[in-house]
Structure formats: structure tokens, C-alpha cells
C-alpha atoms as a PDB file:
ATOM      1  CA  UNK A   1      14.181  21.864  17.442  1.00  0.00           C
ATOM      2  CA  UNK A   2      16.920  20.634  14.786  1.00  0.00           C
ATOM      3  CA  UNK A   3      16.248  19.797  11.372  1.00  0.00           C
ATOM      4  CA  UNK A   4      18.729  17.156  10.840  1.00  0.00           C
ATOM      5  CA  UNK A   5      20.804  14.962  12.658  1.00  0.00           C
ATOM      6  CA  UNK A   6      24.136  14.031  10.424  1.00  0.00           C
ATOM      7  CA  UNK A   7      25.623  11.000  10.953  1.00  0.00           C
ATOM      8  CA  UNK A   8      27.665   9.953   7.946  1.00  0.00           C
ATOM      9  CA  UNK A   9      28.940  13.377   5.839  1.00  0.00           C
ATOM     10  CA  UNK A  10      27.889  12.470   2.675  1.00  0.00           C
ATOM     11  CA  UNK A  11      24.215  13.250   3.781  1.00  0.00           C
ATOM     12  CA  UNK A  12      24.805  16.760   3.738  1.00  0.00           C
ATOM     13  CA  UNK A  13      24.426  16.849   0.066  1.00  0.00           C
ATOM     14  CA  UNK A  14      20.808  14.684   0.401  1.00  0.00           C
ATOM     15  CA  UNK A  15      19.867  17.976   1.675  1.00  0.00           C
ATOM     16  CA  UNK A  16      19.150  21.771   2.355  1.00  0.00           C
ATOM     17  CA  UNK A  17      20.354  23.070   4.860  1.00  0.00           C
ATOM     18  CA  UNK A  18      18.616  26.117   5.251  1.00  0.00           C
ATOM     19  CA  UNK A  19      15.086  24.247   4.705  1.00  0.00           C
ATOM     20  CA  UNK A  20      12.526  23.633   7.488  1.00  0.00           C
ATOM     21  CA  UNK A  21      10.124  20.842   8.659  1.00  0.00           C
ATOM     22  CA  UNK A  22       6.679  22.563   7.367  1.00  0.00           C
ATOM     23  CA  UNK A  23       3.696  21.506   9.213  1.00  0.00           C
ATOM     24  CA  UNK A  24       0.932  21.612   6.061  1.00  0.00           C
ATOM     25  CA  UNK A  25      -2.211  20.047   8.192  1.00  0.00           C
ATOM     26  CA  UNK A  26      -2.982  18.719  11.080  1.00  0.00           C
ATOM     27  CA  UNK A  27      -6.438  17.086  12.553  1.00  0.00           C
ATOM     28  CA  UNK A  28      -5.873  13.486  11.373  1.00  0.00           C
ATOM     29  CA  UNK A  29      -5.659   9.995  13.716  1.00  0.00           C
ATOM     30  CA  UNK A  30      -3.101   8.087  12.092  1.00  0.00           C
ATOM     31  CA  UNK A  31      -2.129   9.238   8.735  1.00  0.00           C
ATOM     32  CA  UNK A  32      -1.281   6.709   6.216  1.00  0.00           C
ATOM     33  CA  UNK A  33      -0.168   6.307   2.786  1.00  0.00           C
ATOM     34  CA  UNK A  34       1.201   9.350   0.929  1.00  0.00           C
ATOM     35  CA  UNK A  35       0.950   9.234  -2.987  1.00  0.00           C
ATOM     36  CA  UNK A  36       1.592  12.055  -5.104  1.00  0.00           C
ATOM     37  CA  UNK A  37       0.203  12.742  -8.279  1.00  0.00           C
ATOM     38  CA  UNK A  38       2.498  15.104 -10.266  1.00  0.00           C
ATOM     39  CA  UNK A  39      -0.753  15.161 -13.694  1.00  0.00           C
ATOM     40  CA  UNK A  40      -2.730  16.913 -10.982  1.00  0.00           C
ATOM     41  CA  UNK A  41      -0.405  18.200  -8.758  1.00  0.00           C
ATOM     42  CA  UNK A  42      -1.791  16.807  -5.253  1.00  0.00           C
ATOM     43  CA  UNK A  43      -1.163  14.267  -2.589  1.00  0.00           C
ATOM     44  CA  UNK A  44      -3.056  12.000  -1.942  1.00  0.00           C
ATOM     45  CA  UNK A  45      -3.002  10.371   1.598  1.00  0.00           C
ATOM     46  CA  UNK A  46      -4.970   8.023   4.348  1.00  0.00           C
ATOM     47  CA  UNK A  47      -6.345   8.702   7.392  1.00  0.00           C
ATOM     48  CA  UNK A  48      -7.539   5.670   8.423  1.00  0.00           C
ATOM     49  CA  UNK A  49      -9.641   5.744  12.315  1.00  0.00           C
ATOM     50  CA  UNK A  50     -11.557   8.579  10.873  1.00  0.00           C
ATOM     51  CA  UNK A  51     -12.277   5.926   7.288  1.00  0.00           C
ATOM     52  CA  UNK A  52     -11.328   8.642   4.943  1.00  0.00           C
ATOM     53  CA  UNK A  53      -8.880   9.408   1.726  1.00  0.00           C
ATOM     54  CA  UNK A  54      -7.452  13.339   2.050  1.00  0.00           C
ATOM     55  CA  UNK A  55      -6.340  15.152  -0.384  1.00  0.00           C
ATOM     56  CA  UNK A  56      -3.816  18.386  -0.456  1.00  0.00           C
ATOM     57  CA  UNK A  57      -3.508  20.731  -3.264  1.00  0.00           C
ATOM     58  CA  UNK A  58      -1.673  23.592  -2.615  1.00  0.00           C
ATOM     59  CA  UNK A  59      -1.307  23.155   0.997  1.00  0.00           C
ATOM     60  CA  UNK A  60      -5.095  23.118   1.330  1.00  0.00           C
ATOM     61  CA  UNK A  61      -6.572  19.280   2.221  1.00  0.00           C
ATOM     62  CA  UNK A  62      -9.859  18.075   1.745  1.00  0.00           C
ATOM     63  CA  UNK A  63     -11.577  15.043   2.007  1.00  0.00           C
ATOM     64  CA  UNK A  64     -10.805  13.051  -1.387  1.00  0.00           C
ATOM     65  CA  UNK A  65     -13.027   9.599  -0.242  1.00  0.00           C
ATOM     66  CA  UNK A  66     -14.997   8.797   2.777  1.00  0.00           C
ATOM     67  CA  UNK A  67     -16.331   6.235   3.716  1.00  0.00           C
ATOM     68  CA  UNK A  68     -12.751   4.820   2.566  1.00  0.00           C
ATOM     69  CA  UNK A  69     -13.431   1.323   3.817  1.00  0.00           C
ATOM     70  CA  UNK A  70     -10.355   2.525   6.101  1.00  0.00           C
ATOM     71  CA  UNK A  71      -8.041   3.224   3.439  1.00  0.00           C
ATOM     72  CA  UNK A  72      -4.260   2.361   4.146  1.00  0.00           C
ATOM     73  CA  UNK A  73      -1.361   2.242   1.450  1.00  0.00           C
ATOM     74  CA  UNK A  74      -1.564   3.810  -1.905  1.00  0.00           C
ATOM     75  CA  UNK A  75       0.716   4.167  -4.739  1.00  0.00           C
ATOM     76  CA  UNK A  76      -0.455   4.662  -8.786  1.00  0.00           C
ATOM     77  CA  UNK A  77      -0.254   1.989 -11.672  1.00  0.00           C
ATOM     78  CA  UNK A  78       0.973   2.637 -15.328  1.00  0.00           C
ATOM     79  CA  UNK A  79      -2.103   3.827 -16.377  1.00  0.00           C
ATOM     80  CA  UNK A  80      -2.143   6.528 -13.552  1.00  0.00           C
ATOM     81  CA  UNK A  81      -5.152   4.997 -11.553  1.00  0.00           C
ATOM     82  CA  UNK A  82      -4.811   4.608  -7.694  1.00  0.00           C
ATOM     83  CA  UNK A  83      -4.085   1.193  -6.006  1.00  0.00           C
ATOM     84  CA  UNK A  84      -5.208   1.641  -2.442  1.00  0.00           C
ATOM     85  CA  UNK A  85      -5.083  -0.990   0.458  1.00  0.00           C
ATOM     86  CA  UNK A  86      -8.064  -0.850   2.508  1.00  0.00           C
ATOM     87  CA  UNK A  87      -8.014  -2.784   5.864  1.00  0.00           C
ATOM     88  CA  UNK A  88     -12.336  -2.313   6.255  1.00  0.00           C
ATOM     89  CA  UNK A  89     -12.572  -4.619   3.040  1.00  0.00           C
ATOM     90  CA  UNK A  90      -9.499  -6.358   3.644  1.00  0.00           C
ATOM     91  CA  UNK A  91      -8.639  -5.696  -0.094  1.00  0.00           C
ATOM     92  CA  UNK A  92      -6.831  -4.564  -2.560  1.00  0.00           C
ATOM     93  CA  UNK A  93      -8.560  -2.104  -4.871  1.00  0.00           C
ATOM     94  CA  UNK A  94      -8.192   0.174  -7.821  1.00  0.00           C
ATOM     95  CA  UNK A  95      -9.831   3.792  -8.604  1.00  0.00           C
ATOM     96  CA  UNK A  96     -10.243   3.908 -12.097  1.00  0.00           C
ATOM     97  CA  UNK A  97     -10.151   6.993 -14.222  1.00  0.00           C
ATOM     98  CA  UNK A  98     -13.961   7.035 -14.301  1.00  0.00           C
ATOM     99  CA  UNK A  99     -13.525   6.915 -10.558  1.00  0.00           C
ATOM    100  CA  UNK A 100     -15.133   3.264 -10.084  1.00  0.00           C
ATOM    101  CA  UNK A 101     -13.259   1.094  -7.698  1.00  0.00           C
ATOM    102  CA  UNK A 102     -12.410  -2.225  -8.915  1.00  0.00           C
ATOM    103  CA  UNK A 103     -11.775  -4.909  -6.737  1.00  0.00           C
ATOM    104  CA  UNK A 104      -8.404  -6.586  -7.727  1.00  0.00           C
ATOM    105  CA  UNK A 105      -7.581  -9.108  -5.282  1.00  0.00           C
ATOM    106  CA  UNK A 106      -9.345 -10.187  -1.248  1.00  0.00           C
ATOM    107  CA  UNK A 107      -8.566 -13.935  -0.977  1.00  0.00           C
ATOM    108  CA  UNK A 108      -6.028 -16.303  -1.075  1.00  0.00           C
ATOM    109  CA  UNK A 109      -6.570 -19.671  -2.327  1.00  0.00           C
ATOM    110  CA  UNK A 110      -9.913 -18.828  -1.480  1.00  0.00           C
ATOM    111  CA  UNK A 111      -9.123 -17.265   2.718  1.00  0.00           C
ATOM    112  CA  UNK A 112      -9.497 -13.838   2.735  1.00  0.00           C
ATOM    113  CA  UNK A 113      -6.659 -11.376   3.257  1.00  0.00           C
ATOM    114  CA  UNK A 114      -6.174 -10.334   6.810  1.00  0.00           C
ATOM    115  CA  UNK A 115      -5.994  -6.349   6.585  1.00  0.00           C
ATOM    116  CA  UNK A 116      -3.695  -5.316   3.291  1.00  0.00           C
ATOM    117  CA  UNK A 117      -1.566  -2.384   4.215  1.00  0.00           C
ATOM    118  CA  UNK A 118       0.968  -0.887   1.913  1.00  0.00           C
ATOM    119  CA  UNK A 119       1.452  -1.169  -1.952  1.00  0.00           C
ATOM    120  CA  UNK A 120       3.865  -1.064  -4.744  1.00  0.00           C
ATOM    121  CA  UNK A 121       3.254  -1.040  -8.654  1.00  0.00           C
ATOM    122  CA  UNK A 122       6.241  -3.349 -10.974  1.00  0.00           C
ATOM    123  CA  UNK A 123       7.194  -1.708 -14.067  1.00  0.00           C
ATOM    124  CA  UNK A 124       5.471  -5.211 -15.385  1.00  0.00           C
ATOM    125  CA  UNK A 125       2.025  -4.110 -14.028  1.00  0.00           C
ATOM    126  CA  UNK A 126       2.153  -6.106 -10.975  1.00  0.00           C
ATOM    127  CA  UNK A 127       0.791  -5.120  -7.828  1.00  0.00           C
ATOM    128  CA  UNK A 128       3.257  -5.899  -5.009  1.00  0.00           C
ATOM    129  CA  UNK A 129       1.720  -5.930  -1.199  1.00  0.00           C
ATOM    130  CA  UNK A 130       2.187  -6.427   2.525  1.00  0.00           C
ATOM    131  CA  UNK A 131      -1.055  -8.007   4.587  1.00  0.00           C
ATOM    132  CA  UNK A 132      -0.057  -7.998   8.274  1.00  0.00           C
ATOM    133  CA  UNK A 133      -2.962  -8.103  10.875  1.00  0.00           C
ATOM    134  CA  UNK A 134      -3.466  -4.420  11.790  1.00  0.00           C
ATOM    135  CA  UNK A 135      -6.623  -3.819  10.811  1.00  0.00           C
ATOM    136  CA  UNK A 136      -8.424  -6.746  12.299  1.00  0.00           C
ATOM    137  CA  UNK A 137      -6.863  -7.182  15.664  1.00  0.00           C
ATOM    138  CA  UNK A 138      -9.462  -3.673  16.798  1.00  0.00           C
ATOM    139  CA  UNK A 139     -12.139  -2.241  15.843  1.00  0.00           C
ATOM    140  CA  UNK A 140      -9.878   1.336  15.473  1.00  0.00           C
ATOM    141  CA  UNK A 141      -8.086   0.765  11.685  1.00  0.00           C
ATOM    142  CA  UNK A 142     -10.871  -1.648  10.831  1.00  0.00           C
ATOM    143  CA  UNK A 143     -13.413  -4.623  11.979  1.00  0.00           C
ATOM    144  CA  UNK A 144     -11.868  -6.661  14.733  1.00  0.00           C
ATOM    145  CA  UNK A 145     -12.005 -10.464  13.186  1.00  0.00           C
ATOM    146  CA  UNK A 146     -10.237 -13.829  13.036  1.00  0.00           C
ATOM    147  CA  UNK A 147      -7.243 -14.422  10.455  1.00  0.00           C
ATOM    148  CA  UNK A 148      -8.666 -16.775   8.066  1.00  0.00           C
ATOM    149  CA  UNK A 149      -5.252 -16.988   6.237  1.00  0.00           C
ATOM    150  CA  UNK A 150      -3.523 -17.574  10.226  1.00  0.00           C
ATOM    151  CA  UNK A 151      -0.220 -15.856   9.098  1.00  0.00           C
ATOM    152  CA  UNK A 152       1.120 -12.322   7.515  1.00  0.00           C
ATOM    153  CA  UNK A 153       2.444 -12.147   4.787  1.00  0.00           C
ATOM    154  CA  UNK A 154       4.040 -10.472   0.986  1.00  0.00           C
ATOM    155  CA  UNK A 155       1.992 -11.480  -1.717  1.00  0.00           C
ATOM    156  CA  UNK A 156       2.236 -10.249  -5.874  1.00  0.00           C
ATOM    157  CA  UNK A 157      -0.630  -9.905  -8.569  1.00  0.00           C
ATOM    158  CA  UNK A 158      -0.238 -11.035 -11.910  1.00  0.00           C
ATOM    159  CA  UNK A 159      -1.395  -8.025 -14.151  1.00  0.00           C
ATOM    160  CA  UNK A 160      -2.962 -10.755 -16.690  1.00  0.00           C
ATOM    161  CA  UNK A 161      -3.834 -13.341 -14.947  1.00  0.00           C
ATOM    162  CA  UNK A 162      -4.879 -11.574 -11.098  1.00  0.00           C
ATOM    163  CA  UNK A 163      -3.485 -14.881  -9.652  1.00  0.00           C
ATOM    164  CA  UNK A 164      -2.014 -13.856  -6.760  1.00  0.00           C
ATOM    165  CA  UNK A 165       1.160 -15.574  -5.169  1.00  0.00           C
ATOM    166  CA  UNK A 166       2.563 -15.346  -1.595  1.00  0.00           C
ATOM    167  CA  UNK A 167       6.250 -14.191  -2.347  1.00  0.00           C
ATOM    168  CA  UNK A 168       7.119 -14.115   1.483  1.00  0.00           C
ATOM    169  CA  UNK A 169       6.173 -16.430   4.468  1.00  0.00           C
ATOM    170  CA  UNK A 170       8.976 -15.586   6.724  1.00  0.00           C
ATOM    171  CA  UNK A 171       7.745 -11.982   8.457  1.00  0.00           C
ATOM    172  CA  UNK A 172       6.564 -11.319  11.673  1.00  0.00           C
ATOM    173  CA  UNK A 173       4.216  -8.551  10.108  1.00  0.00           C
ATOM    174  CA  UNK A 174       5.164  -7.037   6.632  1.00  0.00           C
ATOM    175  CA  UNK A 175       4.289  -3.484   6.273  1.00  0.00           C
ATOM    176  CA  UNK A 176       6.243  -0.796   4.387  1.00  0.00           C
ATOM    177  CA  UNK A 177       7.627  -2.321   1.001  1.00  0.00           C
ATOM    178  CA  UNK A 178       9.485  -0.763  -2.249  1.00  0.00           C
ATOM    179  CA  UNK A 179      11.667  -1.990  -4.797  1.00  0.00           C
ATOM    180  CA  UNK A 180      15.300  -0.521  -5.712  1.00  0.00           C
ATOM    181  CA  UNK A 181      16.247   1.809  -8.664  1.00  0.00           C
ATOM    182  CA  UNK A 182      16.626  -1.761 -11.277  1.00  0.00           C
ATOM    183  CA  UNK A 183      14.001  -3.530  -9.768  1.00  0.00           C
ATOM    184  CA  UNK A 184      16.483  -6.139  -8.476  1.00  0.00           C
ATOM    185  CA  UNK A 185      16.051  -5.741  -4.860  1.00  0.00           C
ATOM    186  CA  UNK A 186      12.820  -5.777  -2.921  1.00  0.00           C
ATOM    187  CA  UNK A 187      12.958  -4.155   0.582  1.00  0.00           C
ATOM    188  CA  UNK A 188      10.054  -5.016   3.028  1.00  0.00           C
ATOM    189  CA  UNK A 189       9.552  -3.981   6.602  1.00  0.00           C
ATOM    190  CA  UNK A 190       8.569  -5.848   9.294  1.00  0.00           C
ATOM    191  CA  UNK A 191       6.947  -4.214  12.181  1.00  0.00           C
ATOM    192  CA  UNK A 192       6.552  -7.050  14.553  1.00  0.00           C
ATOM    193  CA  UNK A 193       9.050  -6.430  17.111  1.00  0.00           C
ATOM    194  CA  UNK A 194       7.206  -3.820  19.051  1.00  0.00           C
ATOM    195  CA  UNK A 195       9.791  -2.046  19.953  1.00  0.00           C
ATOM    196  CA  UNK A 196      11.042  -4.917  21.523  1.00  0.00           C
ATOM    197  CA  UNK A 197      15.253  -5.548  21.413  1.00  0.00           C
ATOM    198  CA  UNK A 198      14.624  -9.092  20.442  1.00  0.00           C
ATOM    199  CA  UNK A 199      12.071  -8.653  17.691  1.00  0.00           C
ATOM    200  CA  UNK A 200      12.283  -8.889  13.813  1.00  0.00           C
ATOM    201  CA  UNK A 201      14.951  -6.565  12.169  1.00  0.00           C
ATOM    202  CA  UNK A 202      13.140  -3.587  10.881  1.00  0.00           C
ATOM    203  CA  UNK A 203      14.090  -3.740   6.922  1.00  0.00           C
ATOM    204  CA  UNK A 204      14.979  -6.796   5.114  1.00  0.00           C
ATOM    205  CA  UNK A 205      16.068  -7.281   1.445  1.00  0.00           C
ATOM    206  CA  UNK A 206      15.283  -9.861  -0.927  1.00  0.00           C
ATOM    207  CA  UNK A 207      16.797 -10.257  -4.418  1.00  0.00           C
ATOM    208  CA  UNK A 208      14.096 -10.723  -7.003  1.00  0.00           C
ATOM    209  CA  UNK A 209      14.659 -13.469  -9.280  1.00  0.00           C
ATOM    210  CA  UNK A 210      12.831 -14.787 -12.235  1.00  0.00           C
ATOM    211  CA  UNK A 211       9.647 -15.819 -11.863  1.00  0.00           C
ATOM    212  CA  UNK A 212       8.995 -13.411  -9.454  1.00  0.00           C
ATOM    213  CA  UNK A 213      10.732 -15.752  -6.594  1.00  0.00           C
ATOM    214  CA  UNK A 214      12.723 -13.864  -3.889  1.00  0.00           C
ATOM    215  CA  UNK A 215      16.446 -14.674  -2.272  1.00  0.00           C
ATOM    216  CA  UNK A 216      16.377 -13.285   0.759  1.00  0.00           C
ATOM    217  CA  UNK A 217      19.506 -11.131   1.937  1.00  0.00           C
ATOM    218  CA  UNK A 218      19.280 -10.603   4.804  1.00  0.00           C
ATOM    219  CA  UNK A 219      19.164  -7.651   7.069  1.00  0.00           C
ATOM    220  CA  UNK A 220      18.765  -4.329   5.098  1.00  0.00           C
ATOM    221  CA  UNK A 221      18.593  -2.233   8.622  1.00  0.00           C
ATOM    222  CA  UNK A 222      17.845  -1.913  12.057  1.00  0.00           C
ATOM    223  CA  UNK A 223      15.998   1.505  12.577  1.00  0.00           C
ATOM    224  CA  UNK A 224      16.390   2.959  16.231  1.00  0.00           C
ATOM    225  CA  UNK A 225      13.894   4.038  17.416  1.00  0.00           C
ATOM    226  CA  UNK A 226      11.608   2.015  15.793  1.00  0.00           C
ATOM    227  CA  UNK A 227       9.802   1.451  13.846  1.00  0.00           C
ATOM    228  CA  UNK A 228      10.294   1.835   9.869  1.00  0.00           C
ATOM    229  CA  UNK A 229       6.539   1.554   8.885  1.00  0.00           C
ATOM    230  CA  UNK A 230       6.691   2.946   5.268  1.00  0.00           C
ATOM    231  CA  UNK A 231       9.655   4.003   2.931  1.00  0.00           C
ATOM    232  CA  UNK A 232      10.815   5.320  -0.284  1.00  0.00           C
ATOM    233  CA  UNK A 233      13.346   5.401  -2.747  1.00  0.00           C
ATOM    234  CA  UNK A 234      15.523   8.190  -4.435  1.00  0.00           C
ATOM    235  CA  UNK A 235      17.002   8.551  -7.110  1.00  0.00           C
ATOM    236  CA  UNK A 236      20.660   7.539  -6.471  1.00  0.00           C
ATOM    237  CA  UNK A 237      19.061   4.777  -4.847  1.00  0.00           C
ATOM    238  CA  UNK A 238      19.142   5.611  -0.968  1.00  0.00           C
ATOM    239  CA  UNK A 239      15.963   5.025   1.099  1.00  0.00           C
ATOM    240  CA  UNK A 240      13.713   7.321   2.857  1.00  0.00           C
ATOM    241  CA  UNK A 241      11.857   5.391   5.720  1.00  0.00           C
ATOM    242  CA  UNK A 242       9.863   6.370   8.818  1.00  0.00           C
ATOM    243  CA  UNK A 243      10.945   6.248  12.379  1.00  0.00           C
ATOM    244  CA  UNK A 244      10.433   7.313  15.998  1.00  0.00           C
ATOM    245  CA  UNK A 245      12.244  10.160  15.880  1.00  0.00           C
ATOM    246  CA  UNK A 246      11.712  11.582  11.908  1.00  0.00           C
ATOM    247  CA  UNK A 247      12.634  10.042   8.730  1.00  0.00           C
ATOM    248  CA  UNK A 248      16.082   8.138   8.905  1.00  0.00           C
ATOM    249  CA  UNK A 249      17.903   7.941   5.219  1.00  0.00           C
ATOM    250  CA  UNK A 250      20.447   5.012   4.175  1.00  0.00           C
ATOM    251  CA  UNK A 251      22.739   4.233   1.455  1.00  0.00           C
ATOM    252  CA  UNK A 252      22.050   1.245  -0.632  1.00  0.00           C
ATOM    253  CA  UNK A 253      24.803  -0.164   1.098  1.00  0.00           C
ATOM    254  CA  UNK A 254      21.956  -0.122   4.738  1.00  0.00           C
ATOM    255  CA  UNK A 255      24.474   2.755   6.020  1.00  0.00           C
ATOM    256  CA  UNK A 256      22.767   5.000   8.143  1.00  0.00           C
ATOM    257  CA  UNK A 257      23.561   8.513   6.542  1.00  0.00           C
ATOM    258  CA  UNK A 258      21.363  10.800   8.665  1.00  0.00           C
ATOM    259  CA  UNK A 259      17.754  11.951  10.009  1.00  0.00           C
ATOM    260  CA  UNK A 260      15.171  14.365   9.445  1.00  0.00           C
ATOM    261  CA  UNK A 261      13.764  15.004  12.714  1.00  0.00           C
ATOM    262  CA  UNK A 262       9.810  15.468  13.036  1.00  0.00           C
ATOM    263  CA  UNK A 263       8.046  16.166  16.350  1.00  0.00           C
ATOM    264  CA  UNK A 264       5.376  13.192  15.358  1.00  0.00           C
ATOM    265  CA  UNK A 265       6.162   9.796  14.917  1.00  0.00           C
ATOM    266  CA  UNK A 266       6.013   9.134  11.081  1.00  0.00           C
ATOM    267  CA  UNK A 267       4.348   6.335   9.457  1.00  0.00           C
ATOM    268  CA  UNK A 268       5.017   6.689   5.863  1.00  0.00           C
ATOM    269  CA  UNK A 269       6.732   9.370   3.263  1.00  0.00           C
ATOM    270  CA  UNK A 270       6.757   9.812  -0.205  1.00  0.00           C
ATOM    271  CA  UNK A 271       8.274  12.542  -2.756  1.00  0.00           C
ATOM    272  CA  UNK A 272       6.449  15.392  -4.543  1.00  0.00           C
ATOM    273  CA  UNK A 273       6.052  18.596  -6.220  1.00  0.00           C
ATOM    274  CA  UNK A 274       6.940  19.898  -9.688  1.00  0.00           C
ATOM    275  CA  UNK A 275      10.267  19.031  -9.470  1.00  0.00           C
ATOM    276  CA  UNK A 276       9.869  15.541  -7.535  1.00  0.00           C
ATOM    277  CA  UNK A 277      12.418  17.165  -4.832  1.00  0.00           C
ATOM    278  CA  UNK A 278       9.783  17.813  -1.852  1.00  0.00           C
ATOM    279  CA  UNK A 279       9.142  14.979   0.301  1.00  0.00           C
ATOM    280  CA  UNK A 280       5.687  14.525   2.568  1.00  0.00           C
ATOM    281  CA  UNK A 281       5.177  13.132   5.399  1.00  0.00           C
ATOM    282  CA  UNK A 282       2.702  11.131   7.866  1.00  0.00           C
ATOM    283  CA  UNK A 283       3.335  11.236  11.021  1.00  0.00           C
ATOM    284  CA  UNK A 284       0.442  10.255  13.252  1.00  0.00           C
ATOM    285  CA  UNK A 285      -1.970  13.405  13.185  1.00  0.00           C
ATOM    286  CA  UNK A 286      -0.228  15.332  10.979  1.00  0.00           C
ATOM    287  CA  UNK A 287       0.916  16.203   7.148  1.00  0.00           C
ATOM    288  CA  UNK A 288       4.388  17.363   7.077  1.00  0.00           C
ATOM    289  CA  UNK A 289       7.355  18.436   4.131  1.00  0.00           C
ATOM    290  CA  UNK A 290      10.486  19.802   3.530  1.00  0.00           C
ATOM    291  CA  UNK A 291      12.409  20.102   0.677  1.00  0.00           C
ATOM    292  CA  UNK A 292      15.342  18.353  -0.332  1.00  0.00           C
ATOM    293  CA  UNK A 293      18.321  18.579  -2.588  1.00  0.00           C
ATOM    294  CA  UNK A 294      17.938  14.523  -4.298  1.00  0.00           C
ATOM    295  CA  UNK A 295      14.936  13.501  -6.170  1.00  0.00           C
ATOM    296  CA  UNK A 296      12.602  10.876  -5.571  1.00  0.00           C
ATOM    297  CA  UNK A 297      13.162   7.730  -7.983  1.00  0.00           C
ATOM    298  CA  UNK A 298      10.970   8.520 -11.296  1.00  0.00           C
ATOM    299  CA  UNK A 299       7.389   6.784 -10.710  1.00  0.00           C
ATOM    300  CA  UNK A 300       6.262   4.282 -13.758  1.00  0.00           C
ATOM    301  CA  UNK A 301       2.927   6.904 -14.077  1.00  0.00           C
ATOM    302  CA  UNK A 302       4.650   9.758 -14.306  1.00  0.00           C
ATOM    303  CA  UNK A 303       6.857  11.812 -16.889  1.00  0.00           C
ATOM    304  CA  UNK A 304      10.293  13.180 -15.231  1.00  0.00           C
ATOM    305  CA  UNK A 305       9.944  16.343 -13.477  1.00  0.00           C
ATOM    306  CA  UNK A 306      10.671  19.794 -15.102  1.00  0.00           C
ATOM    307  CA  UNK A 307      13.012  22.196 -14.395  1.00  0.00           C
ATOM    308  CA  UNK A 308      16.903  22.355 -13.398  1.00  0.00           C
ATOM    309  CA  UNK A 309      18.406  19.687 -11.355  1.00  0.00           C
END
């Protein structure tokens, strides 16, 4: 099987061209939520039918959390503690260091959430999050119940405060989410077309604004075949996003610059290891890497990585 799949021929210097798809683990359901942890040096990730938080240290994964409460999205706050979604609890929580979770926000204006599924951390200390219905329309990511909120949405919480505010209204079903290089651009997935020709663009883009209000762009990218579930950022500003077929890469411009091909469908990436230049994936059952030759963008937790660029 290839490796990559150029398409513009800038991406040839995204990448290595000599390095390999590595298969780390497999035995999962439907892995979720990849968040590295460079202080420790470990990934931490979802599996969410089986209601459990992994863990991988040196290629060897063990079970970090379980019961999860069906675990989803994860990234890391300022302080370094873990912000997971969790579709069981239809919340949004946070491990602290003593390893207490902390409830931070499961309503709106008093309905609850419907099943909160990927998270992003604002250099303000906000909490940034998707809540489409996933986990509540089976019994297989979570507990099969009503929407009390009867929509799915974007919502942010205020580090001081915890109010939370609905930021987006106009999604089909939100999912993977992650702001640009500056902060100035939010991109958000929506993953309610199915597959379908005539369903939601995959990626949209909204300029944030003071305030925390959001212009919406527009179109950010269509991703064939569908469908970008989660996505990240590097560090000239190009995104990293799931697909079908691998992980597709685009400009900050939304031009498609090429693929990493993976023989699962992926769900989610993010970037790693000692020099922030390996990036893991999630794709279905299985943990996957390769190495690249661009960074991920610095985290807010985290000091740069070491060693020559």
C-alpha cells in the first residue's frame, strides 16, 4: 500500500518520504481523541464502546481510565490537566493533577448537553466544544436518550465565570474543532452529511471576534471521502484532519495539498513525541503514526520541543 498520495507539490516537504504508516496497537472499537502529553511522554486516547481512556508509552498501551463514562475528545488546559468529553455523562470534565475529575459544564440554560464530543483549550483558559447527538442516539457510544437541548451545537466556557455560551447554532452536527496558529480563525467540522453529496460541507471557518462572537466564512473544505471527524493544526498553519481514506492535509488557504493513506478509517489525529514531529492516529480499531517533517502547532501546556528542527 502507498504512503502518500501528492496532490499539490509543496506537500512533499510536509513530509518523509522514506517513513511508514506504523501500526502501534490494535484491539479497540472506535478510537477517539488523541492527546499527547510531552511532561510524561504518552498519549493519551479514547476508546469509547468498550467505556475506557488508553494510554501508550513507548508503544506499549494500557488502560489509563475505565469506567470512562465513554470518554470522547480530549485535549490539556494551561495548567496541564486533561479536559475530556464524555458522551455517558453528557459532560464536560476535567482530571485534575490530584487525579479528581471535576465537573465543568452538563447543561445549558439549565437542558442538559446532548453527548459532548471533541475539545479545544483558548490561550484565555476557555474551553471550546462541539455537542452533536452521537452518543445518545444508541446505546453503543453512550445511553440512548431524548435531546433535551433539541439541536447540536458549538458552545465556549468562561474560565472565571463557567457560564457557558452557544457560539454556533448553524451545524448539522459539530464534531472535530481547532483554532488557527493566532487564534483568529476557528475551524469546526460538521459530520452531518452522511456521506451524502447534498449534506453539510465537511469544515467550516469562522472568524473569532471580540467577545468571543464568530463571523462565519464560509466553507473551509470539502473532504472526499468523508468524513473529517477530528483535526489538527501545524505549525505553519496547515491542517491535519481525518478522512475515509487516511489523513488529508490543507493549506490555510483550504487547498488540498496531499494524503496520508491508512488502511482504517480515521477519526481523529494529533502530534507527538520529543520533538512534536510524530503524528498519531485513530482510526476505528486501531492506534497508528508516522513521522513527519513539520511540527505540530506548540500546545498552551507545553514547553517547545527539544532538539534540531
Amino acid at each position: 500500500m502507498e504512503t502518500y498520495r501528492i496532490v499539490d507539490g509543496s506537500f512533499r516537504s510536509l513530509v518523509i518520504s522514506h517513513a511508514q504508516v506504523e501500526r502501534l496497537w490494535t484491539g479497540g472499537r472506535w478510537l477517539e481523541g488523541p492527546v499527547y502529553w510531552a511532561d510524561a511522554g504518552m498519549l493519551v486516547f479514547s476508546d469509547i464502546p468498550n467505556d475506557r481512556l488508553l494510554r501508550a508509552v513507548d508503544e506499549s498501551v494500557t488502560v489509563f481510565r475505565s469506567p470512562s463514562r465513554h470518554a470522547n475528545g480530549n485535549t490539556r488546559d494551561r495548567e496541564g490537566r486533561l479536559v475530556t468529553c464524555e458522551h455517558g455523562s453528557r459532560s464536560v470534565t476535567r482530571t485534575e493533577h490530584t487525579g479528581a475529575v471535576t465537573t465543568l459544564a452538563d447543561r445549558y440554560q439549565g437542558k442538559r448537553f446532548n453527548s459532548p464530543n471533541d475539545v479545544v483549550a483558548h490561550s484565555d483558559g476557555s474551553v471550546w466544544f462541539t455537542d452533536p447527538d452521537y452518543g445518545i442516539t444508541t446505546d453503543y457510544e453512550g445511553d440512548r436518550a431524548e435531546s433535551e437541548i433539541g439541536g447540536c451545537h458549538v458552545y465556549r466556557l468562561d474560565p472565571g465565570t463557567r457560564t457557558v455560551t452557544r457560539v454556533i447554532d448553524t451545524m448539522v452536527k459539530p464534531n472535530g474543532l481547532a483554532f488557527s496558529l493566532d487564534e483568529s480563525i476557528l475551524y469546526v467540522s460538521d459530520t452531518g452529511g452522511g456521506g451524502k453529496p447534498d449534506g453539510p460541507p465537511n469544515i467550516r471557518r469562522f472568524r473569532v471576534q471580540a467577545d468571543a462572537v464568530l463571523d462565519d466564512l464560509g466553507v473551509f473544505a470539502v473532504v472526499d471521502p468523508p468524513a473529517s471527524d477530528g483535526f489538527r493544526i501545524d505549525e505553519h498553519g496547515n491542517l491535519w484532519t481525518s478522512a475515509g481514506d487516511g489523513v488529508h492535509c490543507y493549506a490555510p488557504d483550504g487547498k488540498l495539498l496531499g494524503k496520508v493513506l491508512v488502511p482504517e478509517r480515521v477519526s481523529n489525529v494529533a502530534f507527538g513525541g520529543p520533538k512534536h514531529n510524530r503524528l498519531f492516529i485513530t482510526a476505528t480499531t486501531s492506534l497508528y503514526s508516522i513521522y513527519l517533517a513539520v511540527r505540530g502547532a506548540p500546545a498552551i501546556d507545553q514547553p517547545p520541543p527539544v532538539g534540531p528542527h
